[in-house]
C-alpha atoms as a PDB file:
ATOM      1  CA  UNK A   1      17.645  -6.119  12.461  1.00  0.00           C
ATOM      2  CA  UNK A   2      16.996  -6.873   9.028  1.00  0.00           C
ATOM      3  CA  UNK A   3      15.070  -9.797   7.657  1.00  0.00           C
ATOM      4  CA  UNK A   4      13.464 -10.798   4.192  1.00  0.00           C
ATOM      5  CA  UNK A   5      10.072 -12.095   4.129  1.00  0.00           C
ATOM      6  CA  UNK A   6       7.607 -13.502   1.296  1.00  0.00           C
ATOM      7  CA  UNK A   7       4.907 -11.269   1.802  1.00  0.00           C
ATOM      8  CA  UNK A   8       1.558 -12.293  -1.209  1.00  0.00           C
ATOM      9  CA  UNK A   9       1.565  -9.151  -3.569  1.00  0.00           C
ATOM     10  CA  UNK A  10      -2.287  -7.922  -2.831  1.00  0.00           C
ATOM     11  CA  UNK A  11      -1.333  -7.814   0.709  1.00  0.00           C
ATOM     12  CA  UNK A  12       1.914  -6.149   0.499  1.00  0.00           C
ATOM     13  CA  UNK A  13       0.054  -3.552  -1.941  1.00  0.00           C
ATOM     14  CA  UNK A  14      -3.031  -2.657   0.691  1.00  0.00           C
ATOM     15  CA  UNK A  15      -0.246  -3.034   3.669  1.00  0.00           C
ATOM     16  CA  UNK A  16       2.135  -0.255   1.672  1.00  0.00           C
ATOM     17  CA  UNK A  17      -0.971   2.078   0.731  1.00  0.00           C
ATOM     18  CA  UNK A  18      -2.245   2.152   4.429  1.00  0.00           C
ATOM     19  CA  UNK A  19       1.693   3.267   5.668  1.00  0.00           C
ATOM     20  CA  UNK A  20       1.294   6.064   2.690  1.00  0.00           C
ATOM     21  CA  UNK A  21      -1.733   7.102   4.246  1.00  0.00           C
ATOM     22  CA  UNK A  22      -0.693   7.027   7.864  1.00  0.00           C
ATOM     23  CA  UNK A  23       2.886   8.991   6.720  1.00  0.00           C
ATOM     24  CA  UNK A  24       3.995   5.742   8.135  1.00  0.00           C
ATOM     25  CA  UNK A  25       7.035   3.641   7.045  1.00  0.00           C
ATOM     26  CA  UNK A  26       6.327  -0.148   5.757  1.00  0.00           C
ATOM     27  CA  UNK A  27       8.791  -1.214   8.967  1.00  0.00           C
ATOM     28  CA  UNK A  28       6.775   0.661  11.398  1.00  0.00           C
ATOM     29  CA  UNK A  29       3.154  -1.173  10.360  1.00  0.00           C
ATOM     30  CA  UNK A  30       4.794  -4.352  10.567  1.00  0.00           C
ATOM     31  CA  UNK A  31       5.739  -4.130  13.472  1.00  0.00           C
ATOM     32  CA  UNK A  32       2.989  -2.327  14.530  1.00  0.00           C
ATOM     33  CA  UNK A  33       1.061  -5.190  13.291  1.00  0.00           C
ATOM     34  CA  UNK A  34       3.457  -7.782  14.685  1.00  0.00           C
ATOM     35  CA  UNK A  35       3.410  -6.586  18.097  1.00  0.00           C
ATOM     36  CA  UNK A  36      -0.893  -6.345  18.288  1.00  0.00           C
ATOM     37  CA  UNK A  37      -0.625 -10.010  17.150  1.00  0.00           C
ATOM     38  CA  UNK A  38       1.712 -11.122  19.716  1.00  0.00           C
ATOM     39  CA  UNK A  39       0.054  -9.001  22.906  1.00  0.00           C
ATOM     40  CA  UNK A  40      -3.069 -11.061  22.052  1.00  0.00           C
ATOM     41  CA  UNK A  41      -1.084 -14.151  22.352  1.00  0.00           C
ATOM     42  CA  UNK A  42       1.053 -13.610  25.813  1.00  0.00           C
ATOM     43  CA  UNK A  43      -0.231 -15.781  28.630  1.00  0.00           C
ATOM     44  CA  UNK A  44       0.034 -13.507  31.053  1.00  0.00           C
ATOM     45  CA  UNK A  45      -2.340 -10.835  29.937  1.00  0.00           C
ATOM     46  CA  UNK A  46      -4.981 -13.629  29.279  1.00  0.00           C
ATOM     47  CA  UNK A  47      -5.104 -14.714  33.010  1.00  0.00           C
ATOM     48  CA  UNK A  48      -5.623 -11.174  33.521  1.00  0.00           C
ATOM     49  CA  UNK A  49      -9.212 -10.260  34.797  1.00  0.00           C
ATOM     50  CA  UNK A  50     -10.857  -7.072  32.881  1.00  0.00           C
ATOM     51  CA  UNK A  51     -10.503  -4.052  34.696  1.00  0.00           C
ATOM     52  CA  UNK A  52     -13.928  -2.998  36.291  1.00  0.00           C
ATOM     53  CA  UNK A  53     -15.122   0.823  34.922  1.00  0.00           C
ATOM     54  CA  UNK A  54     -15.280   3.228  37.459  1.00  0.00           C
ATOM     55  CA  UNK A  55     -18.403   4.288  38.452  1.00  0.00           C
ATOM     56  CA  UNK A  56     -19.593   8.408  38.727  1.00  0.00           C
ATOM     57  CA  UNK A  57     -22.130   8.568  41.595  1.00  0.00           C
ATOM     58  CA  UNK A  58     -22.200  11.951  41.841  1.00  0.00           C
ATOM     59  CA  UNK A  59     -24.840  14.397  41.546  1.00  0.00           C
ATOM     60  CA  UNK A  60     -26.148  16.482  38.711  1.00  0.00           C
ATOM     61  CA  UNK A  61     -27.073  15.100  34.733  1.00  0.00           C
ATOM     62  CA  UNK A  62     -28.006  17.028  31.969  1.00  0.00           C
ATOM     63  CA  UNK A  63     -29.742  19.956  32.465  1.00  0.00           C
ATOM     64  CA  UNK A  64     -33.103  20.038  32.091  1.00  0.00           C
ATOM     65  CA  UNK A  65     -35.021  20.418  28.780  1.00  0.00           C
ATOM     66  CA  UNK A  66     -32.091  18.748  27.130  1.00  0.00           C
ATOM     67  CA  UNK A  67     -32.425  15.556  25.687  1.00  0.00           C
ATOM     68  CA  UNK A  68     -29.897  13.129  26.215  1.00  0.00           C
ATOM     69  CA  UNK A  69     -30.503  10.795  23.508  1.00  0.00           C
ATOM     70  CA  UNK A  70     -30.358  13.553  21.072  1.00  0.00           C
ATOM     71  CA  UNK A  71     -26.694  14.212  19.408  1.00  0.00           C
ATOM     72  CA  UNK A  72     -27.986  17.526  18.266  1.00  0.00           C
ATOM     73  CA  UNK A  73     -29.505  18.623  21.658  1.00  0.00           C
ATOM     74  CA  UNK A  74     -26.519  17.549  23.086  1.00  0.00           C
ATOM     75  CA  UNK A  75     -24.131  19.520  20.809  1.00  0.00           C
ATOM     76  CA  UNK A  76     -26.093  22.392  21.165  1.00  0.00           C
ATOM     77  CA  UNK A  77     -26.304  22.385  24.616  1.00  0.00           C
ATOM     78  CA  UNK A  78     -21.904  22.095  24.801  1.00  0.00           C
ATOM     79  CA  UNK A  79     -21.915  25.014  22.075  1.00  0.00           C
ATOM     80  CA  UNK A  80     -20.661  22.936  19.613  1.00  0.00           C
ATOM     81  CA  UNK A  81     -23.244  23.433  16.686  1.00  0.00           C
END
């Protein structure tokens, strides 16, 4: 369907350069945009109750003499760096 719209200039100028850098068309972040805006808005999701995580309780960790709160140890350790 097509529709005109006053849109302010500075935001239709940040709103067309983020589409250019996505490869996306104007339409599609609009509506992209529109959609996010109206999912945050529907009564139904906000009686919803957050999903609970799932929980590992498994056996194992990291292996030893690796330290877990180290990105570098831990990127070494996958074979990543």
């Amino acid at each position: 369907m097509k529709t005109t719209l006053d849109i302010d200039d500075a935001l239709l100028a940040k709103a067309k350069a983020q589409s250019a850098r996505e490869k996306k068309s104007l339409t599609c972040l609009i509506e992209e945009g529109l959609r996010l805006r109206l999912r945050k808005q529907d009564p139904q999701r906000a009686k919803q109750r957050p999903r609970k995580l799932p929980i590992y309780k498994g056996h194992g960790g990291v292996a030893p003499g690796i330290d877990p709160t180290c990105n570098r140890a831990m990127l070494e350790a996958a074979g990543d760096e």
